[in-house]
Protein backbone atom coordinates (compact mmCIF):
# COMPACT_ATOMS: atom_id res chain seq x y z
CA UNK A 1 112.10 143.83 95.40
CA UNK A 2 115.49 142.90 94.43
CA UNK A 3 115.28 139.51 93.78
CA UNK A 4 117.36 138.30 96.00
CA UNK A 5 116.30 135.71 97.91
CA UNK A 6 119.30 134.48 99.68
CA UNK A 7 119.30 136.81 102.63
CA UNK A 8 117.70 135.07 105.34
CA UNK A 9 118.79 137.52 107.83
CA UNK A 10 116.31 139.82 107.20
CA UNK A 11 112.44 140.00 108.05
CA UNK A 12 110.45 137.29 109.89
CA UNK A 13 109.53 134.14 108.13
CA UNK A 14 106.14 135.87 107.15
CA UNK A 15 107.82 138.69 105.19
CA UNK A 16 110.37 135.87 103.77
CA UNK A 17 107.50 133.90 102.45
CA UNK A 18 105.98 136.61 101.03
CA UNK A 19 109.00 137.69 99.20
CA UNK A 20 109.22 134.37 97.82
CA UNK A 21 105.67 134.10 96.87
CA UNK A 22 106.09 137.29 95.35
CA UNK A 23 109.19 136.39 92.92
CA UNK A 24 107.35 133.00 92.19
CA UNK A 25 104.33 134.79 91.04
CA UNK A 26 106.69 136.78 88.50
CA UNK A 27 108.22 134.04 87.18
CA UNK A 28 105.11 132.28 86.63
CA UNK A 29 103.81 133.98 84.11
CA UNK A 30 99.83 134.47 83.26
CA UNK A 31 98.00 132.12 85.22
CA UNK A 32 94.78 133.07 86.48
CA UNK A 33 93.70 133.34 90.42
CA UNK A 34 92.52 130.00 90.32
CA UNK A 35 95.40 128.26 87.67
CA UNK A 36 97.87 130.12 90.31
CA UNK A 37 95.97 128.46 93.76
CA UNK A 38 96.20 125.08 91.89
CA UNK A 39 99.71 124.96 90.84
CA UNK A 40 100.78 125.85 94.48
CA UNK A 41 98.66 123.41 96.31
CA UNK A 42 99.98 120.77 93.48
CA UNK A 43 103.87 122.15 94.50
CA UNK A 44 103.21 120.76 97.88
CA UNK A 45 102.07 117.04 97.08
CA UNK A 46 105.17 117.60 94.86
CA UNK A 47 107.71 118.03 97.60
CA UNK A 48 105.93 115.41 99.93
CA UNK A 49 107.10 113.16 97.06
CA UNK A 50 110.52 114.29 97.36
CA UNK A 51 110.26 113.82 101.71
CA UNK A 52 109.18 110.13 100.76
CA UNK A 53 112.34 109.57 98.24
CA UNK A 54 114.56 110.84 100.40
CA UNK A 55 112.94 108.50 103.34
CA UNK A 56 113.11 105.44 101.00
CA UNK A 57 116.95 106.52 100.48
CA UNK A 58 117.76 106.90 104.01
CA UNK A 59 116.01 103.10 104.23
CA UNK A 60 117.44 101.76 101.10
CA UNK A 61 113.83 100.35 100.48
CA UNK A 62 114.07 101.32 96.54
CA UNK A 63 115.99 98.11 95.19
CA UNK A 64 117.40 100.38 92.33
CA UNK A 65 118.67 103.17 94.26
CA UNK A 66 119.61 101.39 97.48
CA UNK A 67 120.48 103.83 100.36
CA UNK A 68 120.49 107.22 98.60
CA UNK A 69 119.70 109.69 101.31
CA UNK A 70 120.63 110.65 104.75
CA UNK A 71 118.46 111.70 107.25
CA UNK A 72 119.76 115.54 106.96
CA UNK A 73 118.11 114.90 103.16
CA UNK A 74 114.52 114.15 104.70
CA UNK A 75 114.79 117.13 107.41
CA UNK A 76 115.29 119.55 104.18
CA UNK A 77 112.66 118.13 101.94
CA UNK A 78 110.70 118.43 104.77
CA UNK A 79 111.63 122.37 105.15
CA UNK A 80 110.54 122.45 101.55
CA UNK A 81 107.20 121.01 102.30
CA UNK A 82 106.57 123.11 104.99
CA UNK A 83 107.93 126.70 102.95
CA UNK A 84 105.67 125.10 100.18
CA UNK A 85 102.78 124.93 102.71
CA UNK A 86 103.02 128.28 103.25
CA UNK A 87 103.47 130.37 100.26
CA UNK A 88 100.20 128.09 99.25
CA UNK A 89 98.77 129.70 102.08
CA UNK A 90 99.46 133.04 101.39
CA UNK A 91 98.74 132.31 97.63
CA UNK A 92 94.98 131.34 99.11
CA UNK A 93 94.32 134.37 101.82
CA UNK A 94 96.40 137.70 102.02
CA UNK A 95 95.53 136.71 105.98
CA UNK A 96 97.60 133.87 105.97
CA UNK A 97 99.96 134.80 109.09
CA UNK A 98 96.35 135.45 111.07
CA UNK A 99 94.77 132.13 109.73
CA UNK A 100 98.18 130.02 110.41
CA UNK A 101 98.30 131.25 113.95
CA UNK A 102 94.77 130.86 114.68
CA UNK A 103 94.52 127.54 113.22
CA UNK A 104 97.85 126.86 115.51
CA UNK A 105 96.24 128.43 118.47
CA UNK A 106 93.06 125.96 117.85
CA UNK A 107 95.45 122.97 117.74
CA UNK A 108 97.15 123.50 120.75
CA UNK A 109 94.06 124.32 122.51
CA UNK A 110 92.65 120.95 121.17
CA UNK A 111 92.42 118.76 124.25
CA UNK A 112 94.49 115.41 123.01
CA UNK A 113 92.50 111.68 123.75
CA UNK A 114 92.87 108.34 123.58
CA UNK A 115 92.19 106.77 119.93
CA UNK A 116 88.15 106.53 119.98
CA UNK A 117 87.45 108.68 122.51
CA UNK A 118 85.28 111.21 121.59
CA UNK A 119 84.48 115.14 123.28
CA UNK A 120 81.71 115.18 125.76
């Protein structure tokens, strides 16, 4: 790997991830399986924080910061949440690309109801 990350035009999003994952995990240092798994799942409650400033911005609901944001602000945070997401993923289960779009599949099979309505 050349460490450069910046090339977006090359690969699917699976390979891009794991790129990433794989230049994080050098740059992490010695962390064990489990240390490693934590951190990651931690990143993404992390960015979700950063979604929900940027939300407050765009509303001005923070009396100290006022309107801070724009709506193009929340839409990246939220590409950082979901790129987060996903190298946690992969961090978890080499399978990740099988388990996202199985887990997908399962979703959109999921018939949708009415609030309180349960299967028969």
């Amino acid at each position: 790997m050349n460490g450069d990350l910046r090339d977006t035009t090359t690969g699917s999003m699976w390979e891009q991830i794991s790129r990433m994952r794989e230049a994080l995990d050098e740059k992490i240092g010695d962390l064990t399986e489990r240390e490693r798994i934590l951190f990651c799942v931690l990143k993404i409650g992390e960015e979700f924080g950063e979604v929900a400033e940027a939300l407050h911005g765009v509303n001005g609901t923070n009396p100290r910061k006022g309107k801070s944001h724009t709506m193009e602000d929340v839409v990246k945070e939220l590409v950082d949440v979901a790129v987060t997401t996903l190298i946690a993923l992969e961090t978890i289960t080499p399978d990740a690309r099988r388990v996202f779009e199985t887990r997908l599949q399962f979703l959109m099979d999921r018939p949708l109801r009415p609030s309180g309505e349960t299967a028969a």
